[in-house]
PDB file of N, CA and C in Angstrom:
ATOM      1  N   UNK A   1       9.039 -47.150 -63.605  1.00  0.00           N
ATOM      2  CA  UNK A   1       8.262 -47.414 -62.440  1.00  0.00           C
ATOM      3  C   UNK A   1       7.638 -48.791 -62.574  1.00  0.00           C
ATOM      4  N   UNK A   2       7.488 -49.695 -61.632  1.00  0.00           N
ATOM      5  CA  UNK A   2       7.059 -50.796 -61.866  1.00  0.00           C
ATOM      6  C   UNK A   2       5.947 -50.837 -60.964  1.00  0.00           C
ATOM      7  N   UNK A   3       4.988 -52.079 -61.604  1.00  0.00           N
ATOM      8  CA  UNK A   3       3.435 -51.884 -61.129  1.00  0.00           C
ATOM      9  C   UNK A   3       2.908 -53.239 -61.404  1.00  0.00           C
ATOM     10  N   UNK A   4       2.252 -53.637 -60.500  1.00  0.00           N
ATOM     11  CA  UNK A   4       1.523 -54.685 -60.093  1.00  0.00           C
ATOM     12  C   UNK A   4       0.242 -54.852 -60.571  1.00  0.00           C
ATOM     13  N   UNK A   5      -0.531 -54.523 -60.967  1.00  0.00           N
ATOM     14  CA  UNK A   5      -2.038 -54.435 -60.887  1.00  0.00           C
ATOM     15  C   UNK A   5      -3.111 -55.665 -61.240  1.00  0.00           C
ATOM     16  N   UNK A   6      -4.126 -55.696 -60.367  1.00  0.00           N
ATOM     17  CA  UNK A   6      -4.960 -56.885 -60.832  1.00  0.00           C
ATOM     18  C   UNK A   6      -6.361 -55.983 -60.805  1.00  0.00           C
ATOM     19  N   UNK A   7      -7.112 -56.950 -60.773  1.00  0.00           N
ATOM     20  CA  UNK A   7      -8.969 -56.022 -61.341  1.00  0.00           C
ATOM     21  C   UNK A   7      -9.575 -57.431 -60.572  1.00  0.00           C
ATOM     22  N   UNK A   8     -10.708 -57.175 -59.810  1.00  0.00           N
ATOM     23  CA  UNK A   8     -11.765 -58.032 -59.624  1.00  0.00           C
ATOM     24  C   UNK A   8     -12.886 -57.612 -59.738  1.00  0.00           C
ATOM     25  N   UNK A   9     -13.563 -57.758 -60.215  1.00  0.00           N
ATOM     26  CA  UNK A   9     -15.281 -57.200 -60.595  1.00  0.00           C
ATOM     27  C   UNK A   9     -16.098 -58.057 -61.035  1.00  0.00           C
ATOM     28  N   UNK A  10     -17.246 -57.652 -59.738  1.00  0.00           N
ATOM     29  CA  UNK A  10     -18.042 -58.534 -59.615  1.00  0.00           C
ATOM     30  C   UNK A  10     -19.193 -58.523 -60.553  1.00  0.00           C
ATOM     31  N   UNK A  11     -19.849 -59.477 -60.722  1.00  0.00           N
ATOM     32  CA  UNK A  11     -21.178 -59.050 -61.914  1.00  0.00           C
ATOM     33  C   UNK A  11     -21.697 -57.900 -61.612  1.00  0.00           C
ATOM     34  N   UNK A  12     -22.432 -57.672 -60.404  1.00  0.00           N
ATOM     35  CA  UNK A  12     -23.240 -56.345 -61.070  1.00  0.00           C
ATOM     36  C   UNK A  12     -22.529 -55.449 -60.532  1.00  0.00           C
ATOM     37  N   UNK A  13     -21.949 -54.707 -61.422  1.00  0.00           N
ATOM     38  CA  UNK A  13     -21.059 -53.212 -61.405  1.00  0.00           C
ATOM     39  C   UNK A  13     -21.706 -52.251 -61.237  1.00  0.00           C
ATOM     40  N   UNK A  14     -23.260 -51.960 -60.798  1.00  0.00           N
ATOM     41  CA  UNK A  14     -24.191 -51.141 -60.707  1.00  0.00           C
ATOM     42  C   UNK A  14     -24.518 -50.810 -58.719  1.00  0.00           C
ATOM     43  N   UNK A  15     -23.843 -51.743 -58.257  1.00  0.00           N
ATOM     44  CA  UNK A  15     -24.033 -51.784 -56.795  1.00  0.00           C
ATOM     45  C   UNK A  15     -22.664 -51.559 -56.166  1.00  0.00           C
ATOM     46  N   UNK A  16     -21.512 -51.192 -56.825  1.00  0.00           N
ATOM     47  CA  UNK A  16     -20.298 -51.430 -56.011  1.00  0.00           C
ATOM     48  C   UNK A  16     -19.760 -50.227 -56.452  1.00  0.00           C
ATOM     49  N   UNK A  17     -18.321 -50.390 -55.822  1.00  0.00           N
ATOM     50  CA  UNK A  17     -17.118 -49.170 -55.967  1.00  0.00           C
ATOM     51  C   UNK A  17     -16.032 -49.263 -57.107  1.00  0.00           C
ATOM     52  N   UNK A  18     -15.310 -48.547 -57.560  1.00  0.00           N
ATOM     53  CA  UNK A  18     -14.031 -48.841 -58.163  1.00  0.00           C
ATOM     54  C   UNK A  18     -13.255 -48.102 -56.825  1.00  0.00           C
ATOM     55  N   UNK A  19     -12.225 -49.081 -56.751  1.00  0.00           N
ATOM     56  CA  UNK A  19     -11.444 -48.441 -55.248  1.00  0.00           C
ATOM     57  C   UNK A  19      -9.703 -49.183 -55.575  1.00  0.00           C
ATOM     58  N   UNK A  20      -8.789 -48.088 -55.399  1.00  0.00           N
ATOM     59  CA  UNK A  20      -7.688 -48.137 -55.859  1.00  0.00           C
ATOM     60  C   UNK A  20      -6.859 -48.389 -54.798  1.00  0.00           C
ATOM     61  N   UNK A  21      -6.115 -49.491 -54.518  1.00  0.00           N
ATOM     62  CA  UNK A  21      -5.283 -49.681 -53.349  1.00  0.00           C
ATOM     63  C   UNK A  21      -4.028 -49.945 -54.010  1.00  0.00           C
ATOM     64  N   UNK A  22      -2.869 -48.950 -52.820  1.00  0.00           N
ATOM     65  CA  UNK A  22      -1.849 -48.684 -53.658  1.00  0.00           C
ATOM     66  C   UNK A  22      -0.180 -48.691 -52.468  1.00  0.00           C
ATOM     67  N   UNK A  23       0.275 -49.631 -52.992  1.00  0.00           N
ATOM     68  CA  UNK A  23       1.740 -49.810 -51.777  1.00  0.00           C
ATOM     69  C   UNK A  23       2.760 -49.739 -52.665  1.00  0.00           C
ATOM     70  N   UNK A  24       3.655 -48.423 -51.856  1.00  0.00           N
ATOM     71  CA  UNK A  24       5.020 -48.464 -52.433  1.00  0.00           C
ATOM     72  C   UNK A  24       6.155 -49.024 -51.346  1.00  0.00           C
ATOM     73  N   UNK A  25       6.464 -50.019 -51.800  1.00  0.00           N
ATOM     74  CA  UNK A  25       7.721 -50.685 -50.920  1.00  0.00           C
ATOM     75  C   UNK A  25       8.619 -50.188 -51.126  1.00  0.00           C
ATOM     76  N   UNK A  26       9.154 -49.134 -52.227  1.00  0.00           N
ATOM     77  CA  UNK A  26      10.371 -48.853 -52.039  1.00  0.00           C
ATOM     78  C   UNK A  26       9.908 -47.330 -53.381  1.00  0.00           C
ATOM     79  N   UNK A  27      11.191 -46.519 -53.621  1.00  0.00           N
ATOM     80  CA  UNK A  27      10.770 -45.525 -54.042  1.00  0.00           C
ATOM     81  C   UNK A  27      10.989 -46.147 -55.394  1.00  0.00           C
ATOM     82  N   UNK A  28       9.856 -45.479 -56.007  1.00  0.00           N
ATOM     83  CA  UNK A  28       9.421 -45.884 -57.430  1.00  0.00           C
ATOM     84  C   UNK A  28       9.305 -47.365 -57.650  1.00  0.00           C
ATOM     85  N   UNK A  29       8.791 -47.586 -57.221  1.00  0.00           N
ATOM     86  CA  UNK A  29       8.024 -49.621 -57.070  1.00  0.00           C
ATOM     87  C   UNK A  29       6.777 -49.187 -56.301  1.00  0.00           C
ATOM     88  N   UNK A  30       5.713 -49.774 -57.337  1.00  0.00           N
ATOM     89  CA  UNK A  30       4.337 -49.108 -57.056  1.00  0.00           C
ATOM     90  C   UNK A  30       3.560 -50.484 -57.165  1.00  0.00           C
ATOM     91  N   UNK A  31       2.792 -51.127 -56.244  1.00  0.00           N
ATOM     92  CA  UNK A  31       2.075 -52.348 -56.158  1.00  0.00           C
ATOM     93  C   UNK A  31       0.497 -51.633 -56.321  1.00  0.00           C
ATOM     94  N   UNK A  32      -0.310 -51.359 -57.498  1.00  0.00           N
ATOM     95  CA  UNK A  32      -1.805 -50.969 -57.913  1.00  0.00           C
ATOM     96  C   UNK A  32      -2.707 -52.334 -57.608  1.00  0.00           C
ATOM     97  N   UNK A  33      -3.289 -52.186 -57.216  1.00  0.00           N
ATOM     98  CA  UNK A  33      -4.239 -53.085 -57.055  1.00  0.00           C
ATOM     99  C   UNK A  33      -5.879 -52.366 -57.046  1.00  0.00           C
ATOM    100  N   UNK A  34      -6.353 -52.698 -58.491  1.00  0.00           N
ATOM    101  CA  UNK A  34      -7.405 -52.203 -58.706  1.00  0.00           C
ATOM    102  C   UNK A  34      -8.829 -52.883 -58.293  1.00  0.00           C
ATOM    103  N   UNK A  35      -9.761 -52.845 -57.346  1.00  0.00           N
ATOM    104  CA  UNK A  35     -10.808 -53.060 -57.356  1.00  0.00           C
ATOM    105  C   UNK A  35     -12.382 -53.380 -57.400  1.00  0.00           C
ATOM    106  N   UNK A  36     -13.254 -53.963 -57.277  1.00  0.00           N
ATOM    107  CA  UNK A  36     -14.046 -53.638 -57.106  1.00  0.00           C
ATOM    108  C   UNK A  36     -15.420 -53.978 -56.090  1.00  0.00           C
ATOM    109  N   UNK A  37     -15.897 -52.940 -55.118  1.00  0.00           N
ATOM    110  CA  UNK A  37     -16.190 -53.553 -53.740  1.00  0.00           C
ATOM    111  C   UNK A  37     -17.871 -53.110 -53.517  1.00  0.00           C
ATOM    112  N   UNK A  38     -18.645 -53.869 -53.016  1.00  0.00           N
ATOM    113  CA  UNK A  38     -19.960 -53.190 -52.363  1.00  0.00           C
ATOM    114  C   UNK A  38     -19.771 -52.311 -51.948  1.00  0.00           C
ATOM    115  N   UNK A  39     -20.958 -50.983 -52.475  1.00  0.00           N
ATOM    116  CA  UNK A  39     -21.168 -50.072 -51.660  1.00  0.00           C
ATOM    117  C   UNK A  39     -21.235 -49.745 -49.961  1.00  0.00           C
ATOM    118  N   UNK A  40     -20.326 -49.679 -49.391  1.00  0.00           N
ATOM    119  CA  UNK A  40     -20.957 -49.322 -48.002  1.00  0.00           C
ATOM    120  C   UNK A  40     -19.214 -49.876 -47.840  1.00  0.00           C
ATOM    121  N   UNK A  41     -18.379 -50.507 -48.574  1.00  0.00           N
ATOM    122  CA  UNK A  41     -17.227 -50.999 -48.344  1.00  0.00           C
ATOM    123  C   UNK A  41     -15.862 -49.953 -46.806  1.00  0.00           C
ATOM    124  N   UNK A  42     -15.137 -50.417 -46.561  1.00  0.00           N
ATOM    125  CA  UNK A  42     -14.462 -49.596 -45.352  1.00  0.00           C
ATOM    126  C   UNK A  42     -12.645 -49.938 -45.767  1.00  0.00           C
ATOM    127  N   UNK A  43     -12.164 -49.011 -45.738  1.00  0.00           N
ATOM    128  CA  UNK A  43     -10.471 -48.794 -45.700  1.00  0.00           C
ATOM    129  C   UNK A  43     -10.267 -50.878 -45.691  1.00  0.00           C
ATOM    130  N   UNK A  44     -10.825 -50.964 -44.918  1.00  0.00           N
ATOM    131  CA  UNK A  44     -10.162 -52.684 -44.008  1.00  0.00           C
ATOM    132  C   UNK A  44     -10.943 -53.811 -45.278  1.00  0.00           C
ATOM    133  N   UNK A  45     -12.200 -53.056 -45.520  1.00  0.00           N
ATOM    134  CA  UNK A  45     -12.743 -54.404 -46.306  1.00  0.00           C
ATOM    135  C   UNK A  45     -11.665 -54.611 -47.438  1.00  0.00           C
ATOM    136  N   UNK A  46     -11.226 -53.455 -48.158  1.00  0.00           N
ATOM    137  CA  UNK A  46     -10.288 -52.925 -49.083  1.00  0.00           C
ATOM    138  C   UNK A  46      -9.041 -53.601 -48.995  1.00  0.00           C
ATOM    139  N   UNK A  47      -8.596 -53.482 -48.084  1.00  0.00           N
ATOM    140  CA  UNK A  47      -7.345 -54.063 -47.466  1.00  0.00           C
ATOM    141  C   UNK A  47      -6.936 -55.819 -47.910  1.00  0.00           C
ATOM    142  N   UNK A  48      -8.763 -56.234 -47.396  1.00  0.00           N
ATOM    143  CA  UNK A  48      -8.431 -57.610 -47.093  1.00  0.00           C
ATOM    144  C   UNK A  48      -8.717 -58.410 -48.666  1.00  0.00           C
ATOM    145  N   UNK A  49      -9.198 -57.430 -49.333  1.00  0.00           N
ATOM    146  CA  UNK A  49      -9.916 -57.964 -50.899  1.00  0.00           C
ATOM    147  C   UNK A  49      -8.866 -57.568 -51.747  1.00  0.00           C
ATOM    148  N   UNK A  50      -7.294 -57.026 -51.637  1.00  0.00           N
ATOM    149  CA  UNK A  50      -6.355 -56.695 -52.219  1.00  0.00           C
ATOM    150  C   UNK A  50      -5.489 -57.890 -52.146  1.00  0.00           C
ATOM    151  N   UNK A  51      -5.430 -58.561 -50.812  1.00  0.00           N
ATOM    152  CA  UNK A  51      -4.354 -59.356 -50.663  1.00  0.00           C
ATOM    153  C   UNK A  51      -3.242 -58.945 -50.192  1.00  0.00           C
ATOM    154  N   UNK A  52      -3.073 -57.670 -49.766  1.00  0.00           N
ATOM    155  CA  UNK A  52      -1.761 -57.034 -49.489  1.00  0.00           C
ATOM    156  C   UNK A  52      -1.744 -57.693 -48.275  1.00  0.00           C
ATOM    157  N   UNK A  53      -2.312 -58.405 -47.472  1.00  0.00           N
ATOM    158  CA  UNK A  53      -2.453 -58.479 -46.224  1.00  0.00           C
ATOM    159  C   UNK A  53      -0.930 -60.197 -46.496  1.00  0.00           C
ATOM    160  N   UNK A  54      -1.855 -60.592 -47.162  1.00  0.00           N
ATOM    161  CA  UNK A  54      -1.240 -62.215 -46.798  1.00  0.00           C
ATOM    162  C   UNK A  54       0.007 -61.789 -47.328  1.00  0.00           C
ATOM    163  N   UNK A  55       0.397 -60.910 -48.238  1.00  0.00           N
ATOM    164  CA  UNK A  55       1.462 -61.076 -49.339  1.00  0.00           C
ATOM    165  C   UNK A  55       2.767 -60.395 -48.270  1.00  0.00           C
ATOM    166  N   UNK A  56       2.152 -59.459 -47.701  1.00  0.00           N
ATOM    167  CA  UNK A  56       3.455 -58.838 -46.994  1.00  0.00           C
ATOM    168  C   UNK A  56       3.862 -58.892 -45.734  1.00  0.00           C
ATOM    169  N   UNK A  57       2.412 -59.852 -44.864  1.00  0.00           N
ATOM    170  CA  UNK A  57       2.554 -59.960 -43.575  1.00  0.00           C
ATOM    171  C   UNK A  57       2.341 -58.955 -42.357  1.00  0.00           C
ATOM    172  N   UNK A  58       1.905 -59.910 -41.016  1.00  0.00           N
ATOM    173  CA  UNK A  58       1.557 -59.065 -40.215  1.00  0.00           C
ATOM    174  C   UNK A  58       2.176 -58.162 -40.047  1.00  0.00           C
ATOM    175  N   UNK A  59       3.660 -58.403 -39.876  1.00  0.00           N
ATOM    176  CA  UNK A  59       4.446 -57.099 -39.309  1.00  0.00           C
ATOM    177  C   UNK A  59       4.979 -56.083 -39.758  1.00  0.00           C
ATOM    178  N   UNK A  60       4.805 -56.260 -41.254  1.00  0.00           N
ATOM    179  CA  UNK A  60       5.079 -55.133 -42.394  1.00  0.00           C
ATOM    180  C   UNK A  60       3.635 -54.428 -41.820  1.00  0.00           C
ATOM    181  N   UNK A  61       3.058 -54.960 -42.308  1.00  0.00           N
ATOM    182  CA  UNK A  61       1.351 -54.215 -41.936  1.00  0.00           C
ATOM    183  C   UNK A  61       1.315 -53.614 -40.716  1.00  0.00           C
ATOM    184  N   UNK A  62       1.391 -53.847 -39.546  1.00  0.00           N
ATOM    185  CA  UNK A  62       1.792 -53.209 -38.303  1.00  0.00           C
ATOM    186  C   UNK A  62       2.187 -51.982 -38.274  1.00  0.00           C
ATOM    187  N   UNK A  63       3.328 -51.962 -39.362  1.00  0.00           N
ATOM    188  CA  UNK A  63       4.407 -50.709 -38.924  1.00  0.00           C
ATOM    189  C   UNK A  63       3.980 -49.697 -40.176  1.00  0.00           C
ATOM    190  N   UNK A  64       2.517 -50.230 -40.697  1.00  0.00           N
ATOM    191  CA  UNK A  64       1.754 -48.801 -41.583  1.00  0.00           C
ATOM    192  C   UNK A  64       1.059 -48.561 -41.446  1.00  0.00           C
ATOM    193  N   UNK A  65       0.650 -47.108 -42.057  1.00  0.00           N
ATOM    194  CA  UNK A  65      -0.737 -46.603 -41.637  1.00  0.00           C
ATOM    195  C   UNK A  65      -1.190 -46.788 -43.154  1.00  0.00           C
ATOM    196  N   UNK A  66      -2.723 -46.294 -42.920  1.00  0.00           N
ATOM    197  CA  UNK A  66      -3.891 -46.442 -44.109  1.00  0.00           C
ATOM    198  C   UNK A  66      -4.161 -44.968 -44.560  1.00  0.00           C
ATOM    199  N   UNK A  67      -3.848 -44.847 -45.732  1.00  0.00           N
ATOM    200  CA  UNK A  67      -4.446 -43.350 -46.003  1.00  0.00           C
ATOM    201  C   UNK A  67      -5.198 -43.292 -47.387  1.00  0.00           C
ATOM    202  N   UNK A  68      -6.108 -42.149 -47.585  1.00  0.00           N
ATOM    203  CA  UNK A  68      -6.827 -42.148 -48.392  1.00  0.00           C
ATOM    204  C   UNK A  68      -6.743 -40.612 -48.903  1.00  0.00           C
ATOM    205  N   UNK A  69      -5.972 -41.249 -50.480  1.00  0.00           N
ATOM    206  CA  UNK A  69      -6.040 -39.439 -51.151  1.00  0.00           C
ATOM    207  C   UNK A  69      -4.268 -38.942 -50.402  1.00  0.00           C
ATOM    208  N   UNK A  70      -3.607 -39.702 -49.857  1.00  0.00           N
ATOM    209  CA  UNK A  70      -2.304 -39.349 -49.174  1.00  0.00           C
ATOM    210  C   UNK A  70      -2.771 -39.037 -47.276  1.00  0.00           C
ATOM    211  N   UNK A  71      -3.859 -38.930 -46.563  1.00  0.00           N
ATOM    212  CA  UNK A  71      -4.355 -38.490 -45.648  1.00  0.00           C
ATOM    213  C   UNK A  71      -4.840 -39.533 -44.976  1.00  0.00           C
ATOM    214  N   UNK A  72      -4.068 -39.530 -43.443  1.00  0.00           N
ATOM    215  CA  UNK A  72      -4.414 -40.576 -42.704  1.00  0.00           C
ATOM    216  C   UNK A  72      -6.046 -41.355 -42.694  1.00  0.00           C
ATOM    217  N   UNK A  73      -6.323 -42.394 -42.351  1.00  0.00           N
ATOM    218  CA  UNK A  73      -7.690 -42.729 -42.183  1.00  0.00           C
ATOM    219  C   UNK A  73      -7.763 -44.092 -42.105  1.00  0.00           C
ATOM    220  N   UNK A  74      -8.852 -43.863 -40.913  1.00  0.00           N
ATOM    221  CA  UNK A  74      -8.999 -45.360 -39.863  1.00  0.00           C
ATOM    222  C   UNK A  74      -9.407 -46.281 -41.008  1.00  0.00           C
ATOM    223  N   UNK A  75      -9.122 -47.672 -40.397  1.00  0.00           N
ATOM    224  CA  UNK A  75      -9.633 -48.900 -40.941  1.00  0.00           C
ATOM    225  C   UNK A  75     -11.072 -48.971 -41.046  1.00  0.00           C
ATOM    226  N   UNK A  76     -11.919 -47.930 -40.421  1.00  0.00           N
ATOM    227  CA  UNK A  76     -13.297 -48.287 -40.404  1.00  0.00           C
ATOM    228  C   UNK A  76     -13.853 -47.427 -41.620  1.00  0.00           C
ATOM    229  N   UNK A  77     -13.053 -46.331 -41.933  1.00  0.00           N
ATOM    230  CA  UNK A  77     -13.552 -45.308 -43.160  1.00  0.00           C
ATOM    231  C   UNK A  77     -13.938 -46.086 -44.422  1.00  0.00           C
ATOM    232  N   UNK A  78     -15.194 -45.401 -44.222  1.00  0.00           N
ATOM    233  CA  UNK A  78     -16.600 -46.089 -45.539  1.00  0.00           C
ATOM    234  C   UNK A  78     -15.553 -45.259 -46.884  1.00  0.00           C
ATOM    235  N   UNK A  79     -15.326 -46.122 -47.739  1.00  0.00           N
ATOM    236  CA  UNK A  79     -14.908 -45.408 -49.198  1.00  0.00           C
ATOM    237  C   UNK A  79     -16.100 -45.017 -49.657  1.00  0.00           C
ATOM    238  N   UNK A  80     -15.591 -44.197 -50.677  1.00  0.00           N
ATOM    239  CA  UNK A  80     -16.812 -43.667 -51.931  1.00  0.00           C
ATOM    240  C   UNK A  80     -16.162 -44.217 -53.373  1.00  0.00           C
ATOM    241  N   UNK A  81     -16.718 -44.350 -54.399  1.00  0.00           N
ATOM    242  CA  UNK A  81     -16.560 -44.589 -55.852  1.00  0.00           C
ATOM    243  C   UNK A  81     -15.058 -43.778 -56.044  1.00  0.00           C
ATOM    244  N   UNK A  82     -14.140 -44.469 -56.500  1.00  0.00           N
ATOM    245  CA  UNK A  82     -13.046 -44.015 -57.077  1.00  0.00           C
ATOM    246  C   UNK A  82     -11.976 -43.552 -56.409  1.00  0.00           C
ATOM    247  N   UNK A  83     -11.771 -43.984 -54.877  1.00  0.00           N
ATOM    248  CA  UNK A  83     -11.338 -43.788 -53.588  1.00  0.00           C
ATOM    249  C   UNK A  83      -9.594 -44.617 -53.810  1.00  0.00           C
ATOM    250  N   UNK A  84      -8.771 -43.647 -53.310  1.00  0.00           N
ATOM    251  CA  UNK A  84      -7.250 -44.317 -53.788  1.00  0.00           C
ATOM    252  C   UNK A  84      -6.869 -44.618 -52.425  1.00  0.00           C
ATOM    253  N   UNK A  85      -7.074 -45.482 -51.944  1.00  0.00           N
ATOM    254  CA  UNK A  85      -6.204 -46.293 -50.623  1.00  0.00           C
ATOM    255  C   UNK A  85      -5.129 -46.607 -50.564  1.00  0.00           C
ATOM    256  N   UNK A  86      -4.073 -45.826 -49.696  1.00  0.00           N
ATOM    257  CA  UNK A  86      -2.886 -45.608 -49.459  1.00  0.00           C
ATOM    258  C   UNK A  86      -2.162 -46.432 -48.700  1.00  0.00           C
ATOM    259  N   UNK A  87      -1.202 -47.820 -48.803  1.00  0.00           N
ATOM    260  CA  UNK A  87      -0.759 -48.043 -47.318  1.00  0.00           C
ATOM    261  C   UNK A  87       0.627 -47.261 -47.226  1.00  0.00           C
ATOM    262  N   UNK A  88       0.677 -46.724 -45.945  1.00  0.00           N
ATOM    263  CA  UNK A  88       2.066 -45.473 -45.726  1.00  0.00           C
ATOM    264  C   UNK A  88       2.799 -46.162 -45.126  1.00  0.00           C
ATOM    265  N   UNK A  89       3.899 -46.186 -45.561  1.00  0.00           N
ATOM    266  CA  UNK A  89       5.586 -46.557 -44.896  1.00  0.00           C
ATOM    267  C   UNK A  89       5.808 -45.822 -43.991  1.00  0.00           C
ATOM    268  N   UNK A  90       6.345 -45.856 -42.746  1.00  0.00           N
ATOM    269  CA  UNK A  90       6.775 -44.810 -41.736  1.00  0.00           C
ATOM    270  C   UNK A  90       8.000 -44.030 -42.663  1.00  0.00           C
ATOM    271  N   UNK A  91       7.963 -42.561 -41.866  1.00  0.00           N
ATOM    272  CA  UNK A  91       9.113 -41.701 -42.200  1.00  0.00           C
ATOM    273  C   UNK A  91      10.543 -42.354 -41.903  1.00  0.00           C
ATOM    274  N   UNK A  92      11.222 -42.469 -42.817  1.00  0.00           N
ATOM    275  CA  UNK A  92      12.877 -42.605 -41.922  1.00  0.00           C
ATOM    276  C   UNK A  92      13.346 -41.659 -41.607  1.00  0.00           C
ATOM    277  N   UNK A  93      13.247 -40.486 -41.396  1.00  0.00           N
ATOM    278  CA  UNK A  93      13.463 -39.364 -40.872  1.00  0.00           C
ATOM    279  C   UNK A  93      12.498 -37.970 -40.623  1.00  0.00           C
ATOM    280  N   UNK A  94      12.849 -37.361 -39.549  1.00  0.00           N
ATOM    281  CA  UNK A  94      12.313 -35.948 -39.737  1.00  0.00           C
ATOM    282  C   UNK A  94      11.946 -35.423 -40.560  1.00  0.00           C
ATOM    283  N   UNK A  95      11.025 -34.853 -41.432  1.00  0.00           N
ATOM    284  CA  UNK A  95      11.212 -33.840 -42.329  1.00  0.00           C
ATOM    285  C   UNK A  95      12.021 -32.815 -42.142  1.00  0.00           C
ATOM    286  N   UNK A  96      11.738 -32.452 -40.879  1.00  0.00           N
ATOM    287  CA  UNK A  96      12.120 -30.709 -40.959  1.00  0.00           C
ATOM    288  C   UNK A  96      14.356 -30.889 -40.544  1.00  0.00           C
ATOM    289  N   UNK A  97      14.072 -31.909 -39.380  1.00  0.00           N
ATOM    290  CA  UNK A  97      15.457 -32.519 -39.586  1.00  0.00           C
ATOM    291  C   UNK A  97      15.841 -32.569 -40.869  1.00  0.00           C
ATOM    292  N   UNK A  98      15.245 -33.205 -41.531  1.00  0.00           N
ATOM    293  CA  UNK A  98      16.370 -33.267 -42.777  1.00  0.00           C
ATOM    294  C   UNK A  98      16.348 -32.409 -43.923  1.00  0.00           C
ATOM    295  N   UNK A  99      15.910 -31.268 -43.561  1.00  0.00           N
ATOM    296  CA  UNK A  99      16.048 -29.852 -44.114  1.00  0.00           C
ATOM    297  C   UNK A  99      17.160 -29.358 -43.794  1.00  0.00           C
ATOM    298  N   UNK A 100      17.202 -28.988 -42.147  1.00  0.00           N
ATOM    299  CA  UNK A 100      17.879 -28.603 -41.446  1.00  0.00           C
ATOM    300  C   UNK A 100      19.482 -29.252 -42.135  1.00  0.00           C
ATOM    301  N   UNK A 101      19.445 -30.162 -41.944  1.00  0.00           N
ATOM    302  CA  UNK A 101      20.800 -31.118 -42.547  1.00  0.00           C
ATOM    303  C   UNK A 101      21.076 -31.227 -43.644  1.00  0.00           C
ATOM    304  N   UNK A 102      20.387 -30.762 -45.141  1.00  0.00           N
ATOM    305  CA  UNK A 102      20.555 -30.322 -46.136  1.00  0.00           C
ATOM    306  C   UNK A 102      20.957 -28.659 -46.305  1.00  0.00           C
ATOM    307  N   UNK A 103      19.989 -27.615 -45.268  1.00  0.00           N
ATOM    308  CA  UNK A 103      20.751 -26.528 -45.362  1.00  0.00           C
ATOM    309  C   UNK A 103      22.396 -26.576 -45.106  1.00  0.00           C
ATOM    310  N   UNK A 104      22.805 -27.417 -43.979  1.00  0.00           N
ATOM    311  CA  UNK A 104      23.661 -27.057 -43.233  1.00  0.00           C
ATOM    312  C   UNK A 104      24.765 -27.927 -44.346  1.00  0.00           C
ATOM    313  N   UNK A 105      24.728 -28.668 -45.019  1.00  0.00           N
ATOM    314  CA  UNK A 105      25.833 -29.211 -45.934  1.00  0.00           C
ATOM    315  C   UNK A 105      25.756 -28.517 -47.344  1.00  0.00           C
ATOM    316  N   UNK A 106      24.771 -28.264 -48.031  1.00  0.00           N
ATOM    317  CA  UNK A 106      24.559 -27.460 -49.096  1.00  0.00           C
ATOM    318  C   UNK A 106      24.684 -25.896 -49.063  1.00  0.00           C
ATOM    319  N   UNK A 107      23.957 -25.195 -47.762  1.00  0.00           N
ATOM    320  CA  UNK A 107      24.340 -23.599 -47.825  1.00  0.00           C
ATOM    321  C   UNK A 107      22.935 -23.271 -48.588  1.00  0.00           C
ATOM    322  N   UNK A 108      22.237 -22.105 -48.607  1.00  0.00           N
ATOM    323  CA  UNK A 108      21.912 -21.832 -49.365  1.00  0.00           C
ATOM    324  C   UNK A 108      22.002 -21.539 -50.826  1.00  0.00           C
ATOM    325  N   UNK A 109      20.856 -22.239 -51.568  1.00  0.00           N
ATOM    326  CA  UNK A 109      20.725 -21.796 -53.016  1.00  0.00           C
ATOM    327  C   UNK A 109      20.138 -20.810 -53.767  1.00  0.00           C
ATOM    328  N   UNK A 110      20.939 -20.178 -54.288  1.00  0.00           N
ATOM    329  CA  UNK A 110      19.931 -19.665 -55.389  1.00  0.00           C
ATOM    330  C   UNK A 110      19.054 -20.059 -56.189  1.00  0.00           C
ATOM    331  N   UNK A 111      17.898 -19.718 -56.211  1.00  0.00           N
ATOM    332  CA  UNK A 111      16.508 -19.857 -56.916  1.00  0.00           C
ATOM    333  C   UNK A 111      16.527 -19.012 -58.179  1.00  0.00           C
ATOM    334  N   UNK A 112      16.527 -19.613 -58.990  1.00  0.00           N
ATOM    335  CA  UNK A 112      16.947 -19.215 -61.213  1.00  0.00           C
ATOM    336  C   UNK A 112      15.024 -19.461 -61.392  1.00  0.00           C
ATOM    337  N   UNK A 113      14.549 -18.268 -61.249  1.00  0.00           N
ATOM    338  CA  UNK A 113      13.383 -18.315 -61.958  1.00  0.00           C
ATOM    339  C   UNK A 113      13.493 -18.022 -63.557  1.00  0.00           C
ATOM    340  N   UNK A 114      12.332 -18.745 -63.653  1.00  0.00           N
ATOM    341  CA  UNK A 114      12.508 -18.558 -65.583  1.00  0.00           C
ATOM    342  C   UNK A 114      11.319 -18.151 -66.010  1.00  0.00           C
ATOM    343  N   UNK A 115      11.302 -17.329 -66.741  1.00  0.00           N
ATOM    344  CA  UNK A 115      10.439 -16.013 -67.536  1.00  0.00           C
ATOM    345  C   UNK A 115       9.474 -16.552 -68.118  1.00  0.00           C
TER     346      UNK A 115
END
């Protein structure tokens, strides 16, 4: 798995967050970008103190959402201490579609539980 990570922390570590912002561009390529932000900080302040912004561009950014913990959440959401900020890739497909299209070429399996 490959990983990016930087740290900024400011002198007094007694007033701020540790806040984890985290983009996967592709599966298993993991861009960490570790933090650290004033209390009262929001999804967006996060965003813009990572750099993901300049590095990947408006229109990559456009076509994602922000989530926190895996769970959607606005640009305005106040983090708390130790908060993992998500940027989400759109689905390339259905989920349930592509169940459906795995039953239908695979068949059902048997399930081998083990003791």
């Amino acid at each position: 798995m490959a990983h990016a990570e930087s740290c900024a922390v400011p002198p007094d570590a007694a007033s701020s967050i540790a806040v984890e912002v985290v983009f996967g561009a592709a599966p298993r390529q993991v861009d960490r970008i570790v933090l650290r932000l004033p209390i009262g900080a929001t999804a967006l302040d996060a965003l813009r103190a990572s750099g993901l912004g300049e590095r990947l561009g408006t229109a990559v950014l456009d076509s994602m959402q922000l989530g926190l913990w895996g769970r959607w959440c606005a640009p305005e959401t106040v983090l708390r201490d130790l908060d993992r900020l998500e940027l989400l890739r759109p689905l390339l497909a259905d989920p349930m579609e592509a169940r459906r299209r795995r039953l239908r070429r695979d068949g059902l399996r048997k399930v081998v539980r083990r003791a």
